[in-house]
N, C-alpha and C. Protein backbone atom coordinates (compact mmCIF):
# COMPACT_ATOMS: atom_id res chain seq x y z
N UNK A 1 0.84 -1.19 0.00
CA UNK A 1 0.00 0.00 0.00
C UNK A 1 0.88 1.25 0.00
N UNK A 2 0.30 2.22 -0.83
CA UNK A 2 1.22 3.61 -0.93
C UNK A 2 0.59 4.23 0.12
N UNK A 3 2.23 5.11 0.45
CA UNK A 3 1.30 6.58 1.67
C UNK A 3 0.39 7.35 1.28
N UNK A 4 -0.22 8.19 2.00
CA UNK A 4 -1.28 8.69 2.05
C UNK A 4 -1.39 10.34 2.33
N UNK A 5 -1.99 11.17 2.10
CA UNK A 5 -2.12 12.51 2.28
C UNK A 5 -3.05 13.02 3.68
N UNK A 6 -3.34 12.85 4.80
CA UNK A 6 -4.63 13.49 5.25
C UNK A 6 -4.68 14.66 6.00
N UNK A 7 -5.91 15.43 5.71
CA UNK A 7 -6.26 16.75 5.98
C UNK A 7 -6.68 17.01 7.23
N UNK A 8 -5.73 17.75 8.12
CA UNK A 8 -6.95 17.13 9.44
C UNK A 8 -7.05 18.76 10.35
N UNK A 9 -7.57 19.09 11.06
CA UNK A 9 -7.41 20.55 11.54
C UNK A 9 -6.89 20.42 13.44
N UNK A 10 -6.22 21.45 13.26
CA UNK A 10 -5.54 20.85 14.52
C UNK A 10 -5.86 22.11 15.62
N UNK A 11 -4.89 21.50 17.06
CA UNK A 11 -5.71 22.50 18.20
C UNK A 11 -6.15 23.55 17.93
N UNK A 12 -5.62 24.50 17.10
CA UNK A 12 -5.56 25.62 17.27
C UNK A 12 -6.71 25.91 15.97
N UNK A 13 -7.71 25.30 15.35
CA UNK A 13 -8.33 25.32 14.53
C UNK A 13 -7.54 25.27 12.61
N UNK A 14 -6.40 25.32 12.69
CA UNK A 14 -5.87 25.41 11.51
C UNK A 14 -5.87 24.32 10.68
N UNK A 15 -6.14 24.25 9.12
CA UNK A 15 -6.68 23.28 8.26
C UNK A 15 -4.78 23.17 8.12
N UNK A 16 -4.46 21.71 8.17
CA UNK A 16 -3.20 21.18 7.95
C UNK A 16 -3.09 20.00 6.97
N UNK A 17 -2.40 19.73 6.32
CA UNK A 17 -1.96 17.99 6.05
C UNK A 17 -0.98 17.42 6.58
N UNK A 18 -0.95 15.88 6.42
CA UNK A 18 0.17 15.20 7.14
C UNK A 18 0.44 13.81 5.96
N UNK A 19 1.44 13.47 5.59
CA UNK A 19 1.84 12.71 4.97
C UNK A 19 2.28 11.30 5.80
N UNK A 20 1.39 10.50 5.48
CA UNK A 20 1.42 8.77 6.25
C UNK A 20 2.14 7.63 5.40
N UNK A 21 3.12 7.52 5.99
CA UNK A 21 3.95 6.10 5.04
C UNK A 21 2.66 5.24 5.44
N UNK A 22 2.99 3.91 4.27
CA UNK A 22 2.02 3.01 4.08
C UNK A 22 1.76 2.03 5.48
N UNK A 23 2.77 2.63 6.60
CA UNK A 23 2.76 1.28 8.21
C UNK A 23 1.69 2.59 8.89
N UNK A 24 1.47 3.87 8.36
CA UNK A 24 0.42 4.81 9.09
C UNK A 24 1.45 5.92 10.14
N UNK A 25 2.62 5.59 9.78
CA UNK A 25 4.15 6.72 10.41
C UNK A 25 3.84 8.02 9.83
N UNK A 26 4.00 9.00 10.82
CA UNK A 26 3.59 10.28 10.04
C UNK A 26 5.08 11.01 9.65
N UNK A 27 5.12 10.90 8.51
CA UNK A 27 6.32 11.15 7.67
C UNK A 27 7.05 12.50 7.61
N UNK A 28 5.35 13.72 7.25
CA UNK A 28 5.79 15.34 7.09
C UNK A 28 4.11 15.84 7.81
N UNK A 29 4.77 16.98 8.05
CA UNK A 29 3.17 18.06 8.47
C UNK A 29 3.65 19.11 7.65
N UNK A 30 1.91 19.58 7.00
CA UNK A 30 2.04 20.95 6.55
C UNK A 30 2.23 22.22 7.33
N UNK A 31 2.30 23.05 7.05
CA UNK A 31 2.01 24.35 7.35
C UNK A 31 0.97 24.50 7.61
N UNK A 32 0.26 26.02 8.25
CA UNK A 32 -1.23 25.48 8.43
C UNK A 32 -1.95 26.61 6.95
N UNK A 33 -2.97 26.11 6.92
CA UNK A 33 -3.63 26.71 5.50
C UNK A 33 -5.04 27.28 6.19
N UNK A 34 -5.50 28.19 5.14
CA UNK A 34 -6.83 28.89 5.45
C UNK A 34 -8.16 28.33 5.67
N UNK A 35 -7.59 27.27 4.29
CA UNK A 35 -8.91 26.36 4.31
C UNK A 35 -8.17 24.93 4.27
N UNK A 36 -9.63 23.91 3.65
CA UNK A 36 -9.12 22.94 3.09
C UNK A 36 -8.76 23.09 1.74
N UNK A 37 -9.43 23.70 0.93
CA UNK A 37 -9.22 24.10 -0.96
C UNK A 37 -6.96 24.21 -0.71
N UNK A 38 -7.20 25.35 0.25
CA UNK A 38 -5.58 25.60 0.20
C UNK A 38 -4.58 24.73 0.75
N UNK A 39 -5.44 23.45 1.85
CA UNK A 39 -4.32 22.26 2.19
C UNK A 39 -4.21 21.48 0.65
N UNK A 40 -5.47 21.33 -0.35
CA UNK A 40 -5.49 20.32 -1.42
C UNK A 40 -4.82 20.76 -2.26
N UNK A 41 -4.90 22.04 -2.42
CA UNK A 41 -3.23 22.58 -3.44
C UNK A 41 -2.54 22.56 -2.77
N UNK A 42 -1.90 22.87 -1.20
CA UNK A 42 -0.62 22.18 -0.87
C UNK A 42 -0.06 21.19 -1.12
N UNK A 43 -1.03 19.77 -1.08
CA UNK A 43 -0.96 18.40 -1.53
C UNK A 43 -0.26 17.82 -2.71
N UNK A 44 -1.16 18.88 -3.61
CA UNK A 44 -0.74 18.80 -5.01
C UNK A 44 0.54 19.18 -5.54
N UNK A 45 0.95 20.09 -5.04
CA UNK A 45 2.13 20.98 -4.53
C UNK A 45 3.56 20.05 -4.41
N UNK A 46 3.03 19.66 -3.49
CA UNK A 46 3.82 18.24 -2.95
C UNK A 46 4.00 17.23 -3.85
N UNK A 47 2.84 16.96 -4.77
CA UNK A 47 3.08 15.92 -5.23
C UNK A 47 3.52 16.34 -6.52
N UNK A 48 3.46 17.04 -7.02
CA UNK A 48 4.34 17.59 -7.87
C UNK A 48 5.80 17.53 -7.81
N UNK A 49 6.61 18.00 -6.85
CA UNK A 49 8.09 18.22 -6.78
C UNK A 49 8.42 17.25 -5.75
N UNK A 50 7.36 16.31 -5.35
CA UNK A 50 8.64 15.56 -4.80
C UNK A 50 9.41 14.24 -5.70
N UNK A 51 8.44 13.92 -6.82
CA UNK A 51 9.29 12.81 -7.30
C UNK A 51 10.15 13.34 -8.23
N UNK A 52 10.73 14.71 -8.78
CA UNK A 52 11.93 15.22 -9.00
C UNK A 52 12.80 16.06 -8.13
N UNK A 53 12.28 16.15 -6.81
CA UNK A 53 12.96 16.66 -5.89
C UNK A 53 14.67 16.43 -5.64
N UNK A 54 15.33 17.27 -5.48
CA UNK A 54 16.99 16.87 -5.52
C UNK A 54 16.80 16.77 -3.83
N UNK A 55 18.29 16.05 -3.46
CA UNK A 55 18.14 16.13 -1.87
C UNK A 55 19.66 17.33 -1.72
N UNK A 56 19.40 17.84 -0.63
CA UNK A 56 20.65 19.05 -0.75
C UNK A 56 20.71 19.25 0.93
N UNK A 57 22.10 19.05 1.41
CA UNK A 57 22.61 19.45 2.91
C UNK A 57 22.61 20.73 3.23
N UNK A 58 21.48 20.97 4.35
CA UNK A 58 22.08 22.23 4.84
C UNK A 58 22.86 22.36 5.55
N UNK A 59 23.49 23.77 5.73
CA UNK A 59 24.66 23.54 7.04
C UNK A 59 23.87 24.42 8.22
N UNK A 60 22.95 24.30 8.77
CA UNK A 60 22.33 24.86 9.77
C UNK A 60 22.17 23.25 11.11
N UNK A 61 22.12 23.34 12.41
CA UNK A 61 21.88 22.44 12.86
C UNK A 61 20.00 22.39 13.26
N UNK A 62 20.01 21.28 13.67
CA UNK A 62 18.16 21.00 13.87
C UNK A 62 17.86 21.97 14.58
N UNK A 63 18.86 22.93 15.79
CA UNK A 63 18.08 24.02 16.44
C UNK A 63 18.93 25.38 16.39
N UNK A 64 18.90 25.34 14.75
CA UNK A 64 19.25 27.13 14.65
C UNK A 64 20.65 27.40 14.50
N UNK A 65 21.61 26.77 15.10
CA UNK A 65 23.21 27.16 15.16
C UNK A 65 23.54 26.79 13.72
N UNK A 66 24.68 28.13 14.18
CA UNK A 66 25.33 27.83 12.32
C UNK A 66 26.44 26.59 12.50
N UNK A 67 26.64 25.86 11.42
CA UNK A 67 27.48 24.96 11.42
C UNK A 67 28.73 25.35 10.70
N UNK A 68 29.73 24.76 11.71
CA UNK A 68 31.05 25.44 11.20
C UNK A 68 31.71 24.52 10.81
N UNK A 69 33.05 24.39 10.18
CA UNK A 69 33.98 23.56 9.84
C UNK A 69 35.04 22.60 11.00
N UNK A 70 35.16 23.51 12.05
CA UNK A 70 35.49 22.81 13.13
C UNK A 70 34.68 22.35 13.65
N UNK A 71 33.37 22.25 13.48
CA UNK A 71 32.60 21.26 14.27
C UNK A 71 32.67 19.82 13.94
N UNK A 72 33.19 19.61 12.40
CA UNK A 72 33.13 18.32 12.17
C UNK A 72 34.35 17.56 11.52
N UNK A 73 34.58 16.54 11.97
CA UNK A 73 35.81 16.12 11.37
C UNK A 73 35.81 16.61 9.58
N UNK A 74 37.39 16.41 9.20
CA UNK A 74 37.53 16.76 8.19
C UNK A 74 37.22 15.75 7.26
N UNK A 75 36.85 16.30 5.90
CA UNK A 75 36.37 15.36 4.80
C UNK A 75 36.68 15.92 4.14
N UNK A 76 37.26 14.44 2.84
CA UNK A 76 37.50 14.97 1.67
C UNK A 76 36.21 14.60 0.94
N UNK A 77 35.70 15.38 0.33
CA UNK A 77 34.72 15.50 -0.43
C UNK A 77 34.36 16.48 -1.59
N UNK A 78 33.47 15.89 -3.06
CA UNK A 78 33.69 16.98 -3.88
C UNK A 78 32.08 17.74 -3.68
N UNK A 79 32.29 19.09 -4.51
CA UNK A 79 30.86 19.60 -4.12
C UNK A 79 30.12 19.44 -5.57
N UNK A 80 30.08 18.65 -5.91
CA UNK A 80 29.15 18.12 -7.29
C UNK A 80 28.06 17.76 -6.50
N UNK A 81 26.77 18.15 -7.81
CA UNK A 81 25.48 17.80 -6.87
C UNK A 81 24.64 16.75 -7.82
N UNK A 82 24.65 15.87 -6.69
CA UNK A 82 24.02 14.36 -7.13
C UNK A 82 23.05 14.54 -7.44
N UNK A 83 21.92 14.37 -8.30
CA UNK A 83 20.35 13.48 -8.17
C UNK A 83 20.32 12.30 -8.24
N UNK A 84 19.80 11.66 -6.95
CA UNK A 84 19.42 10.85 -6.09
C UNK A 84 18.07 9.96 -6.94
N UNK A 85 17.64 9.00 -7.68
CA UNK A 85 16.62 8.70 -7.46
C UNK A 85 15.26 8.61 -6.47
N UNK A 86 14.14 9.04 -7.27
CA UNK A 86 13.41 8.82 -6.13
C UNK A 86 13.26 7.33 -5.77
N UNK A 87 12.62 6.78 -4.59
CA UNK A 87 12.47 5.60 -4.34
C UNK A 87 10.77 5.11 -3.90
């Protein structure tokens, strides 16, 4: 079974979506939208660019700090940018 899209409105009254892998894992949340019309073009949105979506590293950490070069061991690495199949 493929994942799933659903629209659901949350505490605060805001019309959202949430993206469900096929075990029912909630994968992504939207933003919140005005209506539902504007979660179903979010959807669409989505489903548009993600199966040519590139994947790309940011250098920010999960809470805000900039990431520096001494933070992480050294690598040799080139900066060519892959596309990744989708899967």
């Amino acid at each position: 079974m493929a994942g799933q899209f659903e629209i659901f409105t949350d505490a605060e009254s805001n019309v959202r979506f949430r993206l469900l892998g096929a075990d029912g894992t909630v994968l992504a949340v939207s933003k919140a939208f005005q209506d539902k019309r504007a979660a179903a073009d979010g959807i669409m949105a989505v489903r548009e660019c993600a199966g040519t979506g590139l994947i790309r590293e940011s250098h920010a950490t999960p809470w805000g700090a900039a990431w520096t070069r001494g933070s992480q061991p050294a690598q040799q690495h080139s900066h060519r940018r892959r596309h990744l199949p989708a899967v």
